[in-house]
Protein backbone atom coordinates (compact mmCIF):
# COMPACT_ATOMS: atom_id res chain seq x y z
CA UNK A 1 -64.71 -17.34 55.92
CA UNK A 2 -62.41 -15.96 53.88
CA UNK A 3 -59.26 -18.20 54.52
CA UNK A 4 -61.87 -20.97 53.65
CA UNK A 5 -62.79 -19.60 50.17
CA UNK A 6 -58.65 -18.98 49.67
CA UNK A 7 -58.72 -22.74 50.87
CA UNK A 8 -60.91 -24.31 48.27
CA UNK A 9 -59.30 -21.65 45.12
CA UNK A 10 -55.89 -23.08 46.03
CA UNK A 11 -57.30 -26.71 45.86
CA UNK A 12 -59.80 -26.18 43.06
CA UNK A 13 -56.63 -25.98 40.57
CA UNK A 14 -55.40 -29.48 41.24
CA UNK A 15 -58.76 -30.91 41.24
CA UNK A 16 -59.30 -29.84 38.26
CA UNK A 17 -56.62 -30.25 36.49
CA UNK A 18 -56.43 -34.05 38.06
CA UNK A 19 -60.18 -34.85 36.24
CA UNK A 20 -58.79 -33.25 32.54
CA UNK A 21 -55.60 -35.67 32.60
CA UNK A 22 -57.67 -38.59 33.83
CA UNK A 23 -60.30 -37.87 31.45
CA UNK A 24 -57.19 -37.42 28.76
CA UNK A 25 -55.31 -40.50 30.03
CA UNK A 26 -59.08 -42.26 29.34
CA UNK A 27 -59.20 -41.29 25.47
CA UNK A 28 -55.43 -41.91 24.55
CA UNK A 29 -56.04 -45.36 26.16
CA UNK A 30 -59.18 -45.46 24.15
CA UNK A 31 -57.63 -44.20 20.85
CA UNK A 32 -54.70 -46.62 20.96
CA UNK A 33 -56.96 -49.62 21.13
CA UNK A 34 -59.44 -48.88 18.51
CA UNK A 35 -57.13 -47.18 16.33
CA UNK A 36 -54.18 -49.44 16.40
CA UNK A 37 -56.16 -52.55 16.44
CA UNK A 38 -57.44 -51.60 12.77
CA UNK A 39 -54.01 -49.79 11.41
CA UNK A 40 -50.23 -50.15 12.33
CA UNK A 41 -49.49 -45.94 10.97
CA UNK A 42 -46.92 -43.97 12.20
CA UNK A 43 -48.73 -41.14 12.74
CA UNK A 44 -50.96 -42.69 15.42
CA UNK A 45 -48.26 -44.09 17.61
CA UNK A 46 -46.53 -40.67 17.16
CA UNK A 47 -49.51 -38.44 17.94
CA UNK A 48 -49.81 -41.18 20.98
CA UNK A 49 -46.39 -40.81 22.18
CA UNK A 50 -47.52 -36.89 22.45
CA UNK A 51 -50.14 -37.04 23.98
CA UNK A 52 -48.41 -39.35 26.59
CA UNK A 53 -45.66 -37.23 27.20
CA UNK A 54 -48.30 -34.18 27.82
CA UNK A 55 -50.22 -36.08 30.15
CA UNK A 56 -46.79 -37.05 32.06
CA UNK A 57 -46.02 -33.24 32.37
CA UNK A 58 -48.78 -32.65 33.13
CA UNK A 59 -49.20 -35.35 36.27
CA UNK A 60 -45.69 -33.85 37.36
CA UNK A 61 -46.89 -30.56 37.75
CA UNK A 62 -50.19 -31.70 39.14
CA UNK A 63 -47.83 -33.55 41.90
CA UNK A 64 -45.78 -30.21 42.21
CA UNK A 65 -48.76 -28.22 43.57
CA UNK A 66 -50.48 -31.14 45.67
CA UNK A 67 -47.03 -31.61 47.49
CA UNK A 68 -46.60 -27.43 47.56
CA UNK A 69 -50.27 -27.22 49.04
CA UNK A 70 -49.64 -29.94 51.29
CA UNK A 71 -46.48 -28.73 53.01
CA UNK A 72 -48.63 -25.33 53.37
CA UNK A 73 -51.25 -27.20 54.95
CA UNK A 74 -48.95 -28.57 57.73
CA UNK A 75 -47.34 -24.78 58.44
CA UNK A 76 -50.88 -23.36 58.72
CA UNK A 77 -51.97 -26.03 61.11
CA UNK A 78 -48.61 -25.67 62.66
CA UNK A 79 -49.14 -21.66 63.01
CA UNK A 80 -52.61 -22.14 64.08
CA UNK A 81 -51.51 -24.46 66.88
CA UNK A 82 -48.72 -22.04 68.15
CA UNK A 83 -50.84 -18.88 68.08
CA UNK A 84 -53.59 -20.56 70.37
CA UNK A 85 -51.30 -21.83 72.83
CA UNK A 86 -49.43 -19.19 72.77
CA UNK A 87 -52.57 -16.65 73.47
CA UNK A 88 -54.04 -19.50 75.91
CA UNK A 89 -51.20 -19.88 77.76
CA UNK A 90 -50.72 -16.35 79.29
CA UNK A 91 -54.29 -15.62 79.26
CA UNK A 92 -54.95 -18.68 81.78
CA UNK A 93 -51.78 -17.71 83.94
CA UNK A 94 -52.88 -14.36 84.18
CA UNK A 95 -57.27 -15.79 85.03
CA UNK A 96 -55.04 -18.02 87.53
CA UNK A 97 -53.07 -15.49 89.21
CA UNK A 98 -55.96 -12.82 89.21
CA UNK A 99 -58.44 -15.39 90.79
CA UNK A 100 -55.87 -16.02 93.90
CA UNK A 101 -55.55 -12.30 94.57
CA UNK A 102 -59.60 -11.99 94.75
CA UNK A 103 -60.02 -15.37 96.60
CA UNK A 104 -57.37 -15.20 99.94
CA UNK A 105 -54.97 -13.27 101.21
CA UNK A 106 -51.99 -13.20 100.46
CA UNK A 107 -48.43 -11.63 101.40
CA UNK A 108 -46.29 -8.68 100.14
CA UNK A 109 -43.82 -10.79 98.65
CA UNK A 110 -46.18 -13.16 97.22
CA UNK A 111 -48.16 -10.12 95.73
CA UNK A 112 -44.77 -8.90 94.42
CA UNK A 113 -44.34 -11.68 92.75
CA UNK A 114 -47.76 -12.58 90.97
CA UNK A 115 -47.31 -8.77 89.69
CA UNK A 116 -43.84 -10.50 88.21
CA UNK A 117 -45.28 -13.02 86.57
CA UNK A 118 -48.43 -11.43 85.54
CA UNK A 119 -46.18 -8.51 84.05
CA UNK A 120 -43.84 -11.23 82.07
CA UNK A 121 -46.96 -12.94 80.62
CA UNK A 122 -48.54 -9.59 79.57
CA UNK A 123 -45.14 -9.14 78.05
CA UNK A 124 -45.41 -12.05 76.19
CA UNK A 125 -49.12 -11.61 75.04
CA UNK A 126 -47.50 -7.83 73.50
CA UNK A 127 -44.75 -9.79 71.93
CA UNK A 128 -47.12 -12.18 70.00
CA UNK A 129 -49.35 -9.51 69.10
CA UNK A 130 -46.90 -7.36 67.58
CA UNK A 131 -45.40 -10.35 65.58
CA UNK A 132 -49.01 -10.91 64.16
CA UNK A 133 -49.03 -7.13 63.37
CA UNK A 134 -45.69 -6.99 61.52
CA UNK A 135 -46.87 -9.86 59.13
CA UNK A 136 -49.49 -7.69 58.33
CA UNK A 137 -47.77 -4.40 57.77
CA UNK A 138 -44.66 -5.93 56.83
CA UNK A 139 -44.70 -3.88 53.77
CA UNK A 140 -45.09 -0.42 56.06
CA UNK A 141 -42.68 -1.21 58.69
CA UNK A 142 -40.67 2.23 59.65
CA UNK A 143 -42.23 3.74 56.57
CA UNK A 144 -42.76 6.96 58.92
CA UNK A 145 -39.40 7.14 59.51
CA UNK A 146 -36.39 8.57 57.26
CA UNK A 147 -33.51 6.14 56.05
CA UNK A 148 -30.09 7.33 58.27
CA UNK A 149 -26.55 6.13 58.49
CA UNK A 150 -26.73 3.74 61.65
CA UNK A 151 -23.56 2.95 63.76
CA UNK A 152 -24.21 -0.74 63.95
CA UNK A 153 -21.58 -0.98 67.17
CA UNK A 154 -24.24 1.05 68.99
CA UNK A 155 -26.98 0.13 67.57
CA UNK A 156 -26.77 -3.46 67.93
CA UNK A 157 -25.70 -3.16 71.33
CA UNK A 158 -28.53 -1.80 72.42
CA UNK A 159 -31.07 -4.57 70.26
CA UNK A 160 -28.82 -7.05 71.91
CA UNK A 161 -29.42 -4.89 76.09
CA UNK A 162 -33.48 -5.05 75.32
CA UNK A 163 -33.61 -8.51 73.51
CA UNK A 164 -31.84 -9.65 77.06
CA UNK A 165 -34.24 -7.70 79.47
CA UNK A 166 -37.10 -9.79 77.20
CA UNK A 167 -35.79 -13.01 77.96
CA UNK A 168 -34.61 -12.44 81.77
CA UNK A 169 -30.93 -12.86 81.49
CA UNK A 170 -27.77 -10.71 82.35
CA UNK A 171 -26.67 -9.28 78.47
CA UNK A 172 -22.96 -10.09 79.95
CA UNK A 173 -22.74 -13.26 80.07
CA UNK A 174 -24.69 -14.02 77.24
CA UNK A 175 -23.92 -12.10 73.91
CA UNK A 176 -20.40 -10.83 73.23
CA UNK A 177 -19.38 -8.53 70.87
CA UNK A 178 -16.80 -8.55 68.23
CA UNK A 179 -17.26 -5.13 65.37
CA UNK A 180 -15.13 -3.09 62.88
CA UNK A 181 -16.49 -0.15 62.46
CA UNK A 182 -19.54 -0.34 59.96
CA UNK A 183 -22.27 1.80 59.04
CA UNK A 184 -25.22 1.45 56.87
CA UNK A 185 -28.36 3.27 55.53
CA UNK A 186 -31.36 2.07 56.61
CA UNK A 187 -34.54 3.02 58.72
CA UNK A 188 -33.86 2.38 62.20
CA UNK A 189 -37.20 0.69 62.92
CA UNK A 190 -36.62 -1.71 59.96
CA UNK A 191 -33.33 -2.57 61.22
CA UNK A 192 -34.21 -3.29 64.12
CA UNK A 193 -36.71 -5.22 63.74
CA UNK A 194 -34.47 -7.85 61.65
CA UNK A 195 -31.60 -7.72 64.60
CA UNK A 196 -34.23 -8.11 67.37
CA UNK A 197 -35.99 -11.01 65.82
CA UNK A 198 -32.43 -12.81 65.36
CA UNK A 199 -31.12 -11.90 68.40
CA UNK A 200 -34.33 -13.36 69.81
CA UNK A 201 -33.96 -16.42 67.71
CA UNK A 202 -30.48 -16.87 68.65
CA UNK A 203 -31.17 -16.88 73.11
CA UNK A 204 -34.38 -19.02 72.43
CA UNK A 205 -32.67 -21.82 70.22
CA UNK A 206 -28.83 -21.29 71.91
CA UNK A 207 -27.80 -23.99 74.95
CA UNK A 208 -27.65 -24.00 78.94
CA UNK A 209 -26.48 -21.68 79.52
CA UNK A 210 -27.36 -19.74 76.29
CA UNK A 211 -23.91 -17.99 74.68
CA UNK A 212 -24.15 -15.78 71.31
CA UNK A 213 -21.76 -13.61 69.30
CA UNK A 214 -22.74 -11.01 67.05
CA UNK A 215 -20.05 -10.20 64.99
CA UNK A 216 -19.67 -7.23 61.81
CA UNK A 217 -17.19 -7.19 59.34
CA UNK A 218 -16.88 -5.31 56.18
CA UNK A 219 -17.29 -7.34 52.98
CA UNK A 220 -16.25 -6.85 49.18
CA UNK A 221 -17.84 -3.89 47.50
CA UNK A 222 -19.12 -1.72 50.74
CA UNK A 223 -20.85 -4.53 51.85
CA UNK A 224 -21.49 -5.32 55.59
CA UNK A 225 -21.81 -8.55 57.04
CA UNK A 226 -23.79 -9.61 60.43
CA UNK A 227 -23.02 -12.67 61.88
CA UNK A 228 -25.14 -13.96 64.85
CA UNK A 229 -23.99 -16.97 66.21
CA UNK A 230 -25.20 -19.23 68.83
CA UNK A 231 -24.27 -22.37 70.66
CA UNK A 232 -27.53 -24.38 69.92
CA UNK A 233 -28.06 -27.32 68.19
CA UNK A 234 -27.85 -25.79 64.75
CA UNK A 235 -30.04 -25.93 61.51
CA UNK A 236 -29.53 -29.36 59.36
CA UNK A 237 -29.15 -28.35 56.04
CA UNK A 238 -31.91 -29.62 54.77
CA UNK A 239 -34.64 -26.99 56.52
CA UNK A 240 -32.07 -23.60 55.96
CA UNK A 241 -33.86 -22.04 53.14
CA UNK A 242 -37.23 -23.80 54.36
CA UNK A 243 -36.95 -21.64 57.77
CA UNK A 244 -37.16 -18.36 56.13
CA UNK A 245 -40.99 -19.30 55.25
CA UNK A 246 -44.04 -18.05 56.62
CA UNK A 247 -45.37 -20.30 59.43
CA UNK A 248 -42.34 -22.85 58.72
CA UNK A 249 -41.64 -24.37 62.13
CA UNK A 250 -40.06 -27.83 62.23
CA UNK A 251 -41.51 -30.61 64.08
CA UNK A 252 -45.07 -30.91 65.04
CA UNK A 253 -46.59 -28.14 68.33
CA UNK A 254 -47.11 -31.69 70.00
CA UNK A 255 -43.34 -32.27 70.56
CA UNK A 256 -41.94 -28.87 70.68
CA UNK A 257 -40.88 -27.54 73.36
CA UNK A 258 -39.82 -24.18 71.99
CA UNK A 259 -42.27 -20.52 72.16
CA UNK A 260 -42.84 -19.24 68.83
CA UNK A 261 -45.28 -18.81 65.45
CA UNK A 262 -42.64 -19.58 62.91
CA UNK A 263 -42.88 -16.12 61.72
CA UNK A 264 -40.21 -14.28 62.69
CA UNK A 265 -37.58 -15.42 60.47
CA UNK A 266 -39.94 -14.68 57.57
CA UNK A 267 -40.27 -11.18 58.46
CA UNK A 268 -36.45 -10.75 58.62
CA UNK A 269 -35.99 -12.59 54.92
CA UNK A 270 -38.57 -10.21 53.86
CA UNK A 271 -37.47 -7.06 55.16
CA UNK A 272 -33.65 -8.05 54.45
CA UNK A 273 -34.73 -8.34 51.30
CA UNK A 274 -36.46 -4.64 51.18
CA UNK A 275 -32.81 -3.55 52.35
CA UNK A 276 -31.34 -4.68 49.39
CA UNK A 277 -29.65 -7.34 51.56
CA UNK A 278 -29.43 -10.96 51.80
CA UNK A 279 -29.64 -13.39 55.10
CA UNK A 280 -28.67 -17.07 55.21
CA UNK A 281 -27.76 -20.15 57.77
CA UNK A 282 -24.54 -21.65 57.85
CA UNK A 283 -22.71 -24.59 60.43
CA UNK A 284 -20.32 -22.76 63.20
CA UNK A 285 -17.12 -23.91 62.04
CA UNK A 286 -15.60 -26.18 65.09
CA UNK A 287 -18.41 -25.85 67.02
CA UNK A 288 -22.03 -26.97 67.58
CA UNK A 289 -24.48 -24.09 66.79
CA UNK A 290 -25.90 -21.93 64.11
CA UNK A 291 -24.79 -18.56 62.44
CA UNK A 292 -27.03 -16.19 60.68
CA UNK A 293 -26.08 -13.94 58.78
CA UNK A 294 -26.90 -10.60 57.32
CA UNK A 295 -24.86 -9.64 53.92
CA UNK A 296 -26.11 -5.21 53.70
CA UNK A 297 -24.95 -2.90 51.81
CA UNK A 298 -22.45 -0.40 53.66
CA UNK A 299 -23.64 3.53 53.87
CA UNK A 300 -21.34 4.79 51.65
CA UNK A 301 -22.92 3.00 48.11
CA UNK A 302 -26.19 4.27 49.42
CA UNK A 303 -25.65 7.43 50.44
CA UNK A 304 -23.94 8.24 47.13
CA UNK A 305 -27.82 7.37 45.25
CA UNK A 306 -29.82 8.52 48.10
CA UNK A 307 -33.06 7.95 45.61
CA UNK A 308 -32.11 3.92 44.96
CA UNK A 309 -31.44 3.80 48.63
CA UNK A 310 -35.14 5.05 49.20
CA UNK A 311 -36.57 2.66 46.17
CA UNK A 312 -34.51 -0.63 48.23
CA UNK A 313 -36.51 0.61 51.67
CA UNK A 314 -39.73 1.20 50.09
């Protein structure tokens, strides 16, 4: 009920404001006949001319939010699409699987193995609903928790070990790791919720077999820079910035072939952002994939203004 309502307030602008400049477009129409019919003046051709251009800013900006509200449309339909297969899917693997133990017999290793799968999907269900949860509380994400100086070497070692054991392969011979020494000030759930959701990104969208590289350097200024590259198919430049957008997936949930909600790289813009950070998507130079990366600011220029640190967290 209430997304409807937001639904027709968001439209309700352009409708509006489409009726005044036809209604406006009407009377200058209007005025120019009669008027100019019975007098050549200045004045009315100039007030005319302004009252043109108006009406022409006016359609442009009218166009602005149809094509904005439009493009929001399609990601809501997309998310919407996503979600329920994404919620159907397990829940009809796990009706499917629970049905055949009840029904017949079956053998140890075939019991071992529904557990498997019935384990994975329950996984996945957790996944989803914990994405859905972040959006919400995106703003109260490791709020609990105090900002510390994090050994990224460590730390993204070990988002790199469990983002592996979530998508079933061996964390050797997919990610490889390439660090200087870097630390920076941050809550540790915050953090890694950014590096798990790219890490994820990166296995889901890399090739067969999937290869990444997360690699840390140290910037200008204290700054530390994340790079998380993988050997996909890449971003085209046109959809870079538009991925960091809630519900943005590309394509249509017809022809996709990929898991997701299109929300995950919006929570890491977002919470980048609360780090005082900034994340973007470049080309791998000399090779086909994508790199992420993640520009922070090092632990020493925070920890010297512990109370800015705090106010960039918050």
């Amino acid at each position: 009920m209430s997304s409807a309502l937001r639904s027709r307030t968001t439209i309700g602008l352009p409708i509006t404001l489409s009726v005044v400049l036809m209604t406006l477009n009407v009377m200058l129409m209007v005025y120019w006949i009669v008027l100019l019919a019975h007098s050549h003046g200045w004045s009315s051709l100039i007030i005319g001319v302004a009252v043109f251009a108006l009406i022409l800013v006016g359609l442009s900006f009218y166009l602005f939010l149809m094509i904005k509200e439009v493009r929001l449309n399609q990601r809501q339909a997309n998310f919407i699409d996503s979600v329920t297969h994404e919620l159907k899917s397990p829940i009809a693997s796990l009706r499917l699987y629970l049905e055949t133990l009840e029904m017949r017999a079956v053998t140890d290793e075939q019991r071992t193995k529904f557990y498997r799968v019935m384990e994975e999907e329950l996984e996945r269900l957790d996944h989803l609903i914990t994405q859905l949860l972040e959006v919400g509380r995106i703003d109260a994400i490791g709020e609990q928790s105090v900002p510390e100086e994090i050994d990224l070497d460590s730390f993204l070692r070990k988002c790199g070990a469990a983002t592996c054991a979530h998508h079933k392969c061996e964390e050797s011979e997919t990610i490889t790791y390439d660090f200087q020494p870097a630390m920076v000030f941050a809550r540790p759930l915050v953090l890694e919720t950014v590096f798990r959701n790219l890490l994820d990104n990166a296995i889901k969208y890399a090739g067969e077999p999937p290869r990444v590289e997360v690699q840390v350097r140290l910037g200008e200024r204290g700054r530390v820079i994340t790079r998380i590259m993988d050997n996909g198919q890449g971003v085209p430049p046109e959809l870079r910035k538009r991925i960091f957008r809630m519900f943005f997936r590309a394509g249509s949930e017809l022809t996709r072939r990929r898991k997701g909600t299109g929300l995950g790289l919006y929570i890491v813009h977002t919470l980048v952002k609360q780090l005082n950070g900034r994340v973007s998507v470049h080309d791998r130079s000399g090779q086909p994939g994508s790199v992420f990366e993640v520009d922070l600011p090092g632990h020493r220029g925070l920890a010297t203004t512990p109370n800015r640190a705090t106010d960039a967290l918050n």
